[in-house]
N, C-alpha and C. Protein backbone atom coordinates (compact mmCIF):
# COMPACT_ATOMS: atom_id res chain seq x y z
N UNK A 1 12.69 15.63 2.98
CA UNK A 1 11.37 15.69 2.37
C UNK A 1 10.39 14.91 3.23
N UNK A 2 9.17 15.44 3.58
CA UNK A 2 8.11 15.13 4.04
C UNK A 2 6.96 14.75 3.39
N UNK A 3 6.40 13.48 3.38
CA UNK A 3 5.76 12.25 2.68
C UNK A 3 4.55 12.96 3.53
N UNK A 4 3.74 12.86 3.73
CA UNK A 4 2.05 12.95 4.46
C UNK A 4 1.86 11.39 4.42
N UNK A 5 1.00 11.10 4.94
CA UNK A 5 0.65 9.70 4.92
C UNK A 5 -0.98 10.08 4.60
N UNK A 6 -1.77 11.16 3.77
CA UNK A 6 -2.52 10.58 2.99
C UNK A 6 -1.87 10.42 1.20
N UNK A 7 -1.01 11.51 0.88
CA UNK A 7 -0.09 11.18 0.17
C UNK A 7 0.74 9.76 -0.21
N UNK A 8 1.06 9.17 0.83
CA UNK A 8 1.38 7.68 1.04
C UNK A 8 0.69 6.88 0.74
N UNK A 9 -0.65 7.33 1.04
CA UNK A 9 -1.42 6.18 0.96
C UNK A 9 -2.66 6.52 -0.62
N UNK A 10 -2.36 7.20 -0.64
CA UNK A 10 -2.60 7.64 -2.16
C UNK A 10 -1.58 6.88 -3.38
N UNK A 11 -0.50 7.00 -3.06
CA UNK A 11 0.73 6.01 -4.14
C UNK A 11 0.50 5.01 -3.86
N UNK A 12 0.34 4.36 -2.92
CA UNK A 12 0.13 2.85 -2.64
C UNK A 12 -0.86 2.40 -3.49
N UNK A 13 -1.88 3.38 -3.44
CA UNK A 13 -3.27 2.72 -3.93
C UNK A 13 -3.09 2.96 -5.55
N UNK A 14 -2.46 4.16 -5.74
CA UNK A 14 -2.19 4.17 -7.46
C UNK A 14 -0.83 2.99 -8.09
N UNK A 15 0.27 2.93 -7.31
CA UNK A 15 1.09 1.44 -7.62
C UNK A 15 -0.38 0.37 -7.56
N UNK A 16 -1.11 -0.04 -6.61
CA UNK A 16 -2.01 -1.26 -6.76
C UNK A 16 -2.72 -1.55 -8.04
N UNK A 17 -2.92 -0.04 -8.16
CA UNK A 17 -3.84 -0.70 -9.55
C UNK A 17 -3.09 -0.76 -11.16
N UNK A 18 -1.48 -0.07 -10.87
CA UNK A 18 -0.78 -0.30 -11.98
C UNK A 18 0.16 -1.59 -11.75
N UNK A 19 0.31 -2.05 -10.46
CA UNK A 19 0.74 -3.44 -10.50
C UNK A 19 -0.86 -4.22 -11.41
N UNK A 20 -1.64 -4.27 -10.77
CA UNK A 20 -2.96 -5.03 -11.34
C UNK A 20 -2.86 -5.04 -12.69
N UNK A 21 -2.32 -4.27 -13.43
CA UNK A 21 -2.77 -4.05 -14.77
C UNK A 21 -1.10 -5.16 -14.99
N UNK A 22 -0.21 -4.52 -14.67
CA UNK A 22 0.72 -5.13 -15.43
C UNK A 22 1.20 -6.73 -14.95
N UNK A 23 0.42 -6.87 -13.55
CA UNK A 23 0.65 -8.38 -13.35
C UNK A 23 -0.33 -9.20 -14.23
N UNK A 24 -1.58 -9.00 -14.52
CA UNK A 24 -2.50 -9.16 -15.42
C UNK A 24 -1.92 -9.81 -16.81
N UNK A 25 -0.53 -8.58 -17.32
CA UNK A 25 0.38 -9.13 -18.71
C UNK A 25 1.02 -10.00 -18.54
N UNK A 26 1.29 -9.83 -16.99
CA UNK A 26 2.24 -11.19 -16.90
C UNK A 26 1.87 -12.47 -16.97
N UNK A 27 1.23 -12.54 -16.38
CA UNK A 27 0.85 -13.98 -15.94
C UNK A 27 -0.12 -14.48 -17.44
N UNK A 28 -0.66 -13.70 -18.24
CA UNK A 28 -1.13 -14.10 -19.53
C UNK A 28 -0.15 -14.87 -20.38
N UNK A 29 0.52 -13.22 -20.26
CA UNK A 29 2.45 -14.20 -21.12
C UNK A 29 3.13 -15.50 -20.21
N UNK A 30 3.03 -15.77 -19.30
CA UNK A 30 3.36 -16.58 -18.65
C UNK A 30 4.79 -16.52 -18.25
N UNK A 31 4.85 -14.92 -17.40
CA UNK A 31 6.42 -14.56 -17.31
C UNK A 31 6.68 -14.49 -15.89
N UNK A 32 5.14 -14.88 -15.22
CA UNK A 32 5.02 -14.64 -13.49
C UNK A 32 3.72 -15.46 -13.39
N UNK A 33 3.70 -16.52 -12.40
CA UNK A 33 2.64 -17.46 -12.11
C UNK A 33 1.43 -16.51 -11.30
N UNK A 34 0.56 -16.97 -11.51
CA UNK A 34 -0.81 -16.10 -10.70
C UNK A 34 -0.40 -16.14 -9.10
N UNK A 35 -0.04 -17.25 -8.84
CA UNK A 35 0.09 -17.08 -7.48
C UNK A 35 0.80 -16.38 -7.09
N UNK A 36 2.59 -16.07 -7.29
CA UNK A 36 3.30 -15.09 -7.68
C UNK A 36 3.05 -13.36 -7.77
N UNK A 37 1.85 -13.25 -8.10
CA UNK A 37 1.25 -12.33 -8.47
C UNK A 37 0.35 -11.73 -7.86
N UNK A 38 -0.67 -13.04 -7.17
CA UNK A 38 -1.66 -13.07 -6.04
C UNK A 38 -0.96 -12.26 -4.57
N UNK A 39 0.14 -13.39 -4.56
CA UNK A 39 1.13 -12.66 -3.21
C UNK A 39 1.80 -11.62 -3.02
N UNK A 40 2.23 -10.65 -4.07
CA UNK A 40 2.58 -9.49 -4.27
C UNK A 40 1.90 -8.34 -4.18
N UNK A 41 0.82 -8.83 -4.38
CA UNK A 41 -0.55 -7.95 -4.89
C UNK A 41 -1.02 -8.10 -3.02
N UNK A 42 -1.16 -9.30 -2.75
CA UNK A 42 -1.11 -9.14 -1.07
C UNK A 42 -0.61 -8.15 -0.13
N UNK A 43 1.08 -8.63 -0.46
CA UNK A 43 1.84 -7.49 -0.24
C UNK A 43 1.27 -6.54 0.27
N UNK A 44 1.49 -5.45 -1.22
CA UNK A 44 1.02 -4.55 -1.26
C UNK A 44 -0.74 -3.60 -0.67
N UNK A 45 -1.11 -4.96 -0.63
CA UNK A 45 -2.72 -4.35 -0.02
C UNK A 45 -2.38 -4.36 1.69
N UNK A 46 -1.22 -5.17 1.88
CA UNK A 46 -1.03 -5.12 3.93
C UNK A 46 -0.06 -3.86 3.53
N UNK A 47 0.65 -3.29 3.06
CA UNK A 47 1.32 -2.04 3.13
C UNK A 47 0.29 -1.24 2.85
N UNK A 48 -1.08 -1.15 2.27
CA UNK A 48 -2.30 -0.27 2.32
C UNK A 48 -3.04 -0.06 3.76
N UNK A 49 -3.35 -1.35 4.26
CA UNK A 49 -4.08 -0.95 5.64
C UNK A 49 -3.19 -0.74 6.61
N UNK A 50 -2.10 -0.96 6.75
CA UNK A 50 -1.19 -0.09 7.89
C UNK A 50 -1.14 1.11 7.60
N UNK A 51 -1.28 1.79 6.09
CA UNK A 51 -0.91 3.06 6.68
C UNK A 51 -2.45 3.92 6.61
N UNK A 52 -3.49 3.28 6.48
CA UNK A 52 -4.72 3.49 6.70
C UNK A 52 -5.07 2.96 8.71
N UNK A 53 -4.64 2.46 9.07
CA UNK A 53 -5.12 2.41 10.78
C UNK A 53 -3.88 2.73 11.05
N UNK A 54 -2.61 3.03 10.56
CA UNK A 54 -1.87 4.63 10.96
C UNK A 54 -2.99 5.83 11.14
N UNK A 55 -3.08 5.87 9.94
CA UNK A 55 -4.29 7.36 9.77
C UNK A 55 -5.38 7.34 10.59
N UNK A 56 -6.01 6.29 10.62
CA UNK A 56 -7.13 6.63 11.52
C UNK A 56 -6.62 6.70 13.15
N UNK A 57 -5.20 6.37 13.04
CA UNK A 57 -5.05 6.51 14.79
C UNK A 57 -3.84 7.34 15.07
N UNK A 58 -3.76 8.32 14.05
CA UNK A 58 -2.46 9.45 13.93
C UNK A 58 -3.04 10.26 15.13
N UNK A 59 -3.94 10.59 15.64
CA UNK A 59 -3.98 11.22 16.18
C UNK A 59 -4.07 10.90 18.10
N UNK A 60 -3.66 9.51 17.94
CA UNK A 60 -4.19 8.75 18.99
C UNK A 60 -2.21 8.50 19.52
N UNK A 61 -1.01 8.30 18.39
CA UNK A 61 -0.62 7.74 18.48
C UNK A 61 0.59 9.04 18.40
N UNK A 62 -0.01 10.62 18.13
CA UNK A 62 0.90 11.44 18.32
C UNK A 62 0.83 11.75 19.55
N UNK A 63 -0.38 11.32 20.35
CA UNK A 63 -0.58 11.72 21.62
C UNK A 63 0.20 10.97 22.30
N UNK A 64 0.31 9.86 21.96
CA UNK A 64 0.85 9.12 23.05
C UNK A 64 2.66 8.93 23.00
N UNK A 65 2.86 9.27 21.98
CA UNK A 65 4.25 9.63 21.43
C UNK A 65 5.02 11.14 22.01
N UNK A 66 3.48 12.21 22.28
CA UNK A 66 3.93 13.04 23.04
C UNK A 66 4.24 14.47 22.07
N UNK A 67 3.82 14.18 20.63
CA UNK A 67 4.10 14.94 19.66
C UNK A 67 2.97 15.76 19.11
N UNK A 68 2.87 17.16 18.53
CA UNK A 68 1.72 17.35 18.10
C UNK A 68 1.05 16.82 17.07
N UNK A 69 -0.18 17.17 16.72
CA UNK A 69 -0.60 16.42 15.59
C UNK A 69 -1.01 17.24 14.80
């Protein structure tokens, strides 16, 4: 199976905002510290811009890989 990487980067961004919501419960209930939460949420936003300056340089980087694009 073949992922697209605007597809990819479409889930990423829809997990972000359903982590947001449910780290939000957490850390109210006090079942995960903010910071905990802060850093995950990090995470996840550096697994967002890699595969966003992937994308903007897919076409830079099939070339040079030698592959079409």
């Amino acid at each position: 199976m073949t992922v697209s990487l605007n597809q990819q980067i479409d889930e990423v961004k829809r997990e972000l905002a359903a982590r947001d919501d449910v780290y939000k419960r957490l850390v109210v209930t006090r079942r995960i510290r903010q910071s905990v939460a802060d850093f995950q949420m990090d995470r996840m936003r550096a697994v967002l811009a890699t595969l966003e300056w992937l994308q903007r340089h897919e076409v830079e980087i099939r070339a040079f890989l030698g592959a079409d694009a």
